[in-house]
Protein backbone atom coordinates (compact mmCIF):
# COMPACT_ATOMS: atom_id res chain seq x y z
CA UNK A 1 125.44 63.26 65.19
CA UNK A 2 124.86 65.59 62.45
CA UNK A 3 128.35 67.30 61.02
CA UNK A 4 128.98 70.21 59.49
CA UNK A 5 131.81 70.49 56.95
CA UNK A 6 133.59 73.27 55.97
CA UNK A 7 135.45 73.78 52.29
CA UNK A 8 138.84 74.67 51.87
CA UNK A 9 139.52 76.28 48.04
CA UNK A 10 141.67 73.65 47.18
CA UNK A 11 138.80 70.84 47.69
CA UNK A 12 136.97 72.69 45.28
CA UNK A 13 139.16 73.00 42.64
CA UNK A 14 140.02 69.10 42.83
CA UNK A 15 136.08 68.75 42.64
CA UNK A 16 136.02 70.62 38.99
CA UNK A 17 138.87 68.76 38.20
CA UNK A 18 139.78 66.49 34.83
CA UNK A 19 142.72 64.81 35.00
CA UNK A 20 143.37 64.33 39.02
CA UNK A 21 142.90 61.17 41.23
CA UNK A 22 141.57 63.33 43.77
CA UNK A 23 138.68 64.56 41.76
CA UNK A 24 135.81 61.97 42.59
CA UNK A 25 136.42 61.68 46.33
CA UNK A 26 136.61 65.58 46.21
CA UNK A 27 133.13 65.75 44.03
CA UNK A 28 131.62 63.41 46.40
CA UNK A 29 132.27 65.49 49.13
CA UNK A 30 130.87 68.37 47.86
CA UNK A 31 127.97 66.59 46.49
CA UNK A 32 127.08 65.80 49.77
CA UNK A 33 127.13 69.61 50.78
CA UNK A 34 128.88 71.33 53.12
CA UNK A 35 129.88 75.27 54.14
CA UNK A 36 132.84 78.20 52.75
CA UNK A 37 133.19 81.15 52.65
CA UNK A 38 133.39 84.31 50.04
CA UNK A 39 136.80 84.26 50.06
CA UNK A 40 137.01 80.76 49.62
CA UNK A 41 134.80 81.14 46.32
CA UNK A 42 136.77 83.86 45.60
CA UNK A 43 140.47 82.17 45.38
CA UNK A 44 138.73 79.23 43.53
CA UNK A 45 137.73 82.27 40.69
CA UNK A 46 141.21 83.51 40.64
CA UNK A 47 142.75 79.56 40.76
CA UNK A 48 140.67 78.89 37.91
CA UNK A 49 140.73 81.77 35.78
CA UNK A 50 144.95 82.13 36.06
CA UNK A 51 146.32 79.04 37.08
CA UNK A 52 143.75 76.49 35.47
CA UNK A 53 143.10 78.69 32.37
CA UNK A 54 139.33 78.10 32.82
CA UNK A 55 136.95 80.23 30.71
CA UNK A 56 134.33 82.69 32.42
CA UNK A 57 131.52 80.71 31.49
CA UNK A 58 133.21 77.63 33.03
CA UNK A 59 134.10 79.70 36.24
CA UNK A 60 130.28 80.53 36.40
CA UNK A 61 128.83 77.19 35.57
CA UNK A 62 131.00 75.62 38.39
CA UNK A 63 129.68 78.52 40.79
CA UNK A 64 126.48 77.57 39.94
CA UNK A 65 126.96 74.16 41.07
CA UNK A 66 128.50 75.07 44.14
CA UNK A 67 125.29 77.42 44.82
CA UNK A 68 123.33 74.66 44.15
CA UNK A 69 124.84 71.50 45.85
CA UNK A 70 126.33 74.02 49.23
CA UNK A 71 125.22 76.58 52.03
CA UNK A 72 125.15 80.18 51.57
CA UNK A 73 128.87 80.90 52.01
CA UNK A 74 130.11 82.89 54.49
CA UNK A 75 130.46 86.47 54.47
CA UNK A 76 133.55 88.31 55.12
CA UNK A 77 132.77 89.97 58.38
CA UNK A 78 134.62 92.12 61.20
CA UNK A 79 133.90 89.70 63.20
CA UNK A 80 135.23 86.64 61.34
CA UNK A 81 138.46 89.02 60.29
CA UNK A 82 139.03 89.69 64.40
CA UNK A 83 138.70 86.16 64.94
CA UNK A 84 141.24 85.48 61.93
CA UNK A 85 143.80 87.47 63.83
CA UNK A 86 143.00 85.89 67.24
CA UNK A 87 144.01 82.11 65.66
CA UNK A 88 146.88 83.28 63.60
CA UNK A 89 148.55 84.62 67.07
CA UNK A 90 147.37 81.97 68.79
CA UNK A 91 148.29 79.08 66.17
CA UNK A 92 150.83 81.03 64.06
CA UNK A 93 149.39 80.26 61.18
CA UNK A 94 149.08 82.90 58.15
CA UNK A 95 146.80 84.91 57.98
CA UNK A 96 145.00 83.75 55.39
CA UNK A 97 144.50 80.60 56.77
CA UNK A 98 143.34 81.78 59.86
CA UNK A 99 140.26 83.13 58.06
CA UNK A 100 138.86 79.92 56.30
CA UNK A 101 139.58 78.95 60.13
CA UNK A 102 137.77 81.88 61.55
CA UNK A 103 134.77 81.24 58.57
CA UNK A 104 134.64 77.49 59.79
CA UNK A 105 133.82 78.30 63.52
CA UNK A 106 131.71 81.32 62.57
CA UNK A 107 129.55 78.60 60.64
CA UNK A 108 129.79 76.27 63.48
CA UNK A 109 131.22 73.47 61.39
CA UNK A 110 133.18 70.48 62.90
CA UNK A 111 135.31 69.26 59.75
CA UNK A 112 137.01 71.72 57.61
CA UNK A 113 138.36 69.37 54.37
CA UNK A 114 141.88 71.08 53.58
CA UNK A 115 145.21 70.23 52.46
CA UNK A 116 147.24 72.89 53.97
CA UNK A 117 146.93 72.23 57.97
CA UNK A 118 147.82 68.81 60.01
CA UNK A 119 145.52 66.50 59.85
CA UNK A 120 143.29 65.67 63.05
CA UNK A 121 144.42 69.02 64.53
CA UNK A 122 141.65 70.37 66.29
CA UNK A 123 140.97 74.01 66.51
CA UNK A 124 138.50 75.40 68.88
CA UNK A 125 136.25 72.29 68.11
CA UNK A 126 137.08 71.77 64.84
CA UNK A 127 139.04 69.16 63.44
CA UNK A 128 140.83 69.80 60.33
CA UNK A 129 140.41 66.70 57.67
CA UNK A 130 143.01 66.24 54.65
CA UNK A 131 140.68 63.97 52.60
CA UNK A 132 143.18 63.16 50.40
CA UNK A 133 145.64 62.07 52.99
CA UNK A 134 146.24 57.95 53.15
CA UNK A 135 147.14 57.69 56.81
C-alpha cells in the first residue's frame, strides 16, 4: 500500500532543528518525502525567522531542502479554504487547523504527521500521526 504523508509546520521545524530529541526522527521523515502546503511553508518562515531567530539565508537553504526532498506543496485554493470551513464546523477545530486538514485531503494523503490533533483520529480518511508521541 503506498501512503501519502502530509506535513504539519511543526514537523518541519523539529527537522531543521539543533538541540531537540525530536530532530532525527523528524529529519527522517521528511527525508523520506511527503506533502504541505503554502501555508504550511509559510508559518515555518515566520517560526524561524521570529521565534527561532534564524537568518534569511538559513530560512532559504532549509526551503531549498524541503523543495528538494518533498512534493510541490499545496496551493491555497477556494476550494481547500471551503473545505477548511466545512471540518472546522464539523470537528470544531480552529480554523487554521482545519486548513492543513483541508490541504491533506485535497492532496489525497492518508497520514498527516502533527502534534496539535489526537492521535489515530481519523478525518475523512486520514489519520492524524503525532510521531513524537510514545504511546
Amino acid at each position: 500500500m503506498n501512503v501519502k504523508r502530509f506535513f504539519d509546520t511543526n514537523v518541519l521545524i523539529y527537522a531543521f532543528a539543533t538541540d531537540d530529541p525530536r530532530n532525527e526522527l523528524a529529519e527522517d521523515l521528511v527525508a523520506e518525502g511527503g506533502t504541505v502546503s503554502i501555508q504550511v511553508l509559510s508559518e515555518f518562515v515566520n517560526v524561524s525567522r521570529h521565534k527561532l531567530g534564524r537568518a534569511w539565508s538559513e530560512i532559504r537553504d532549509e526551503l531549498s531542502v524541503m523543495k528538494t526532498l518533498l512534493d510541490a506543496p499545496i496551493p491555497m485554493t477556494a476550494e481547500v479554504h471551503g473545505g477548511a470551513v466545512d471540518i472546522a464546523e464539523r470537528y470544531g477545530f480552529h480554523f487554521y487547523d482545519s486548513l492543513i486538514v483541508a490541504a491533506a485531503l485535497q492532496a489525497k494523503c492518508s497520514i498527516l504527521y502533527t502534534e496539535d490533533f489526537q492521535h489515530g483520529q481519523k478525518i475523512e480518511g486520514l489519520t492524524i500521526r503525532n510521531p513524537f508521541s510514545v504511546t
